[in-house]
Protein backbone atom coordinates (compact mmCIF):
# COMPACT_ATOMS: atom_id res chain seq x y z
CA UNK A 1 -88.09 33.97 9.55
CA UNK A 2 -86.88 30.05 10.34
CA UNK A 3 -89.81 27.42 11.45
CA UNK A 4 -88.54 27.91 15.00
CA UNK A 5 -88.80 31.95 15.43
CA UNK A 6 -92.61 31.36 13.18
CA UNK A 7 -92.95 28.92 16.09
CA UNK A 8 -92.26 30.48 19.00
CA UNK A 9 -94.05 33.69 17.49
CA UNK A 10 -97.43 31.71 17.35
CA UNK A 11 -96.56 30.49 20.70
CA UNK A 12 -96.34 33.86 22.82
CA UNK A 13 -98.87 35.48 20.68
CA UNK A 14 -101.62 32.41 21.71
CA UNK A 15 -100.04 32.64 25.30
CA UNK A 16 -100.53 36.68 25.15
CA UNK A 17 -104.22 36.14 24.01
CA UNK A 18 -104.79 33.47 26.79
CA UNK A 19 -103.64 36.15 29.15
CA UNK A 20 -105.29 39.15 27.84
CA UNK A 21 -108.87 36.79 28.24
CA UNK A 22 -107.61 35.98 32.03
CA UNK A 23 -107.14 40.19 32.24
CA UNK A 24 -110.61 40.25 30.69
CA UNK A 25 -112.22 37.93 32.67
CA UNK A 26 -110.53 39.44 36.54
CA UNK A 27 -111.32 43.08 35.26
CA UNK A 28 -115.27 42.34 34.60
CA UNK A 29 -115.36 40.04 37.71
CA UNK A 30 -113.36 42.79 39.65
CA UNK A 31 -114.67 46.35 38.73
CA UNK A 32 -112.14 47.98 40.34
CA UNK A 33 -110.47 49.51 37.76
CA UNK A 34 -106.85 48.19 38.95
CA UNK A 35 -104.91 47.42 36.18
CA UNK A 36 -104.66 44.08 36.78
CA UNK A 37 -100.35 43.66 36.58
CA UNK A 38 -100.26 41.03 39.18
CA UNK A 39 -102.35 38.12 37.45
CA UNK A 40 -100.48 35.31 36.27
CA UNK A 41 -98.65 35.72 33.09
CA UNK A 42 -99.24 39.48 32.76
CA UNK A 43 -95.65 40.59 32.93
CA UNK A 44 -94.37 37.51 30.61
CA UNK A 45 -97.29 38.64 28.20
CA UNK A 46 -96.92 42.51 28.08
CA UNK A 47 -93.81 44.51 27.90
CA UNK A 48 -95.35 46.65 30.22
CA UNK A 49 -98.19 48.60 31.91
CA UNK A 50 -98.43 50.73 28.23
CA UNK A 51 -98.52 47.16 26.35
CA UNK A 52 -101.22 45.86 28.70
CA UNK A 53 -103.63 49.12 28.30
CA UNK A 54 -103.01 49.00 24.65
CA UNK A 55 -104.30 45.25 24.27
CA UNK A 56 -107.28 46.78 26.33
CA UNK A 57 -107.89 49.75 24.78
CA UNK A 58 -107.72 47.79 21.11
CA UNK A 59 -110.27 45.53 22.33
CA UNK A 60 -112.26 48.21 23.51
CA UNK A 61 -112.04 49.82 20.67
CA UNK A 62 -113.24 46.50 18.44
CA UNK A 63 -115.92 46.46 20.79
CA UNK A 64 -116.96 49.77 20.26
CA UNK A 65 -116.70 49.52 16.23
CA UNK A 66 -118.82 46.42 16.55
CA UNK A 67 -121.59 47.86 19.04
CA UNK A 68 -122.19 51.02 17.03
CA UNK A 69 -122.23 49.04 13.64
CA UNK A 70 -124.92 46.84 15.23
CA UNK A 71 -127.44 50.01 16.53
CA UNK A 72 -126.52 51.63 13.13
CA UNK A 73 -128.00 48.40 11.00
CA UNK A 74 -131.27 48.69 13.98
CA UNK A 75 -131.60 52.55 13.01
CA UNK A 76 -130.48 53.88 9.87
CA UNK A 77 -132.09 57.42 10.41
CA UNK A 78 -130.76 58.30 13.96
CA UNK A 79 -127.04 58.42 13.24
CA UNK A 80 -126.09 60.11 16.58
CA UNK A 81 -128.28 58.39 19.13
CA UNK A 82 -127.10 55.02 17.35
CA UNK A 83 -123.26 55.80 18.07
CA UNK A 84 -124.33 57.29 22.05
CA UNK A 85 -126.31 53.60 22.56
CA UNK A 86 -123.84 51.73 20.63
CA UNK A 87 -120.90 53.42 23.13
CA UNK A 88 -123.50 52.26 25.82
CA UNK A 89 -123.91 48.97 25.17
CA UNK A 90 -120.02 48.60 24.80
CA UNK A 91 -119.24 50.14 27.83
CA UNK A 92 -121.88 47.34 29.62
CA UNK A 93 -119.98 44.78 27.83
CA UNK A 94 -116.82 45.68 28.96
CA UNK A 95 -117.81 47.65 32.03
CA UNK A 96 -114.08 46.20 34.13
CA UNK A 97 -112.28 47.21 30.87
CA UNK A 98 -114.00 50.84 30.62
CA UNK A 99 -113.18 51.07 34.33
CA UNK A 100 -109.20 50.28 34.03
CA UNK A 101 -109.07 52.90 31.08
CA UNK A 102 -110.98 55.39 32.93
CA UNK A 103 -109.40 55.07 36.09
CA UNK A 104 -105.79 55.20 33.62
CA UNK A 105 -106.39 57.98 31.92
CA UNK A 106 -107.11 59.91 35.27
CA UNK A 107 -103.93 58.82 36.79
CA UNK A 108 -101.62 57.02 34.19
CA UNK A 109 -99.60 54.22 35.76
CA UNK A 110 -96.60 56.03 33.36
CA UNK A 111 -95.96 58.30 30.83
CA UNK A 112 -96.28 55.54 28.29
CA UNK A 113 -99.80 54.67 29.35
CA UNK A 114 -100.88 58.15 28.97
CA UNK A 115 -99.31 58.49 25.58
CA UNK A 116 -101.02 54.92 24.45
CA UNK A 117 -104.70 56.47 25.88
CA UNK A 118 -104.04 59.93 24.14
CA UNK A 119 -103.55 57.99 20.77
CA UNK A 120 -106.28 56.00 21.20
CA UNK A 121 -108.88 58.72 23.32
CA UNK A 122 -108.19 60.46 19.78
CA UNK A 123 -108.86 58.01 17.54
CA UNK A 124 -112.41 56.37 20.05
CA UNK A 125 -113.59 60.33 18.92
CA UNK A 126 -112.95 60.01 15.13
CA UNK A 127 -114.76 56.86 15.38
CA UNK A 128 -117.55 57.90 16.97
CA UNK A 129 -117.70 61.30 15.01
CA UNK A 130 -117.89 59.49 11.62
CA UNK A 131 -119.94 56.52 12.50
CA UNK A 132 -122.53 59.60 13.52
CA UNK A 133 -121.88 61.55 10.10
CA UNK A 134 -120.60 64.19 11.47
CA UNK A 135 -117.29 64.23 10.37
CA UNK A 136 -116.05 66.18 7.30
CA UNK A 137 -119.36 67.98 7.30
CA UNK A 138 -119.06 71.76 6.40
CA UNK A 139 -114.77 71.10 6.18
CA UNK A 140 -114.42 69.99 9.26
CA UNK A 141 -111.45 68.52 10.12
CA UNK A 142 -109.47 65.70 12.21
CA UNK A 143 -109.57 67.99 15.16
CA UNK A 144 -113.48 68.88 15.09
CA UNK A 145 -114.16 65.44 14.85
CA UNK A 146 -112.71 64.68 17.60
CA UNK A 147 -114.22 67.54 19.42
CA UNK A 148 -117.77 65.80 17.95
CA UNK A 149 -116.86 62.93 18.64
CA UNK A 150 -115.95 63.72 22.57
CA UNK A 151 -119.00 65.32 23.06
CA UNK A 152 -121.23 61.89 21.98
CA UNK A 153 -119.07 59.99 24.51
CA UNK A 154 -120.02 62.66 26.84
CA UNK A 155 -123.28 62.24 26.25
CA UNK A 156 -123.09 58.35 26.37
CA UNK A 157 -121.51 58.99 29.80
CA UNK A 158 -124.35 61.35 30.57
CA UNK A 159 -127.34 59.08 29.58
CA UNK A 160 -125.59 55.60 31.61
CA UNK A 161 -125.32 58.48 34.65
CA UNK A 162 -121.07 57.74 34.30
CA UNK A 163 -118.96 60.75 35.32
CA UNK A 164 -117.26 62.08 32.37
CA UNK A 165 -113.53 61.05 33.05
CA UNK A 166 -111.52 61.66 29.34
């Protein structure tokens, strides 16, 4: 790649990240749970809806990693009520961003959107699963993790009185 392209390419990926914290920012003042396509610089910045609720979902995601990692360190022995309180504490943290993904994976804005939060619903479960210990046990596989791994969001859901929506 020339100096110009490397240029450019730092260029729309800062402008993209300066975007994505406006998208931040409007969803968590906003609690709406509009995808927020009509702010400034969204349609420059994301290819489309499916882009945008990717960069949302990743972040999410991050979040999520991050929270759980943090009420894991607090309390080694409780695996499971760690990862429900550490999807808690992301969920208040990004409360407009757990709103748009919600409200997208209950009525995609496309088909591309619900392919980018069935990806990404799937791998939230593994997460969660494993950061409780309970996948692999017994030779469990991808697929009962996830099932494991739904049921701690549900109960995450359950305990900050949020209907269960995924």
């Amino acid at each position: 790649m020339n100096r110009h392209r490397q240029h450019r390419s730092r260029e729309t990926s800062h402008r993209r990240g300066d975007v994505l914290r406006a998208v931040l920012a409007h969803a968590d003042s906003r609690r709406d749970g509009t995808l927020p396509l009509d702010l400034p610089g969204v349609r420059r910045a994301f290819a489309d809806p499916a882009d945008l609720v990717g960069a949302l979902q990743l972040r999410w995601h991050a979040r999520l990693g991050g929270c759980i990692e943090r009420e894991l360190l607090d309390r080694p022995g409780e695996p499971e009520a760690a990862v429900v309180d550490g999807w808690r504490a992301a969920a208040s943290d990004l409360a407009g961003v757990r709103l748009i993904l919600d409200a997208q994976a209950a009525q995609p804005a496309d088909a591309g959107v619900a392919a980018v939060l069935e990806r990404s619903s799937r791998k939230d479960h593994q997460l969660l699963a494993g950061m409780a210990g309970l996948a692999g046990r017994h030779g469990s596989g991808p697929a009962d993790a996830r099932a494991l791994g739904r049921r701690l969001e549900e109960r995450a859901r359950a305990a900050a009185g949020q209907v269960v929506a995924r």
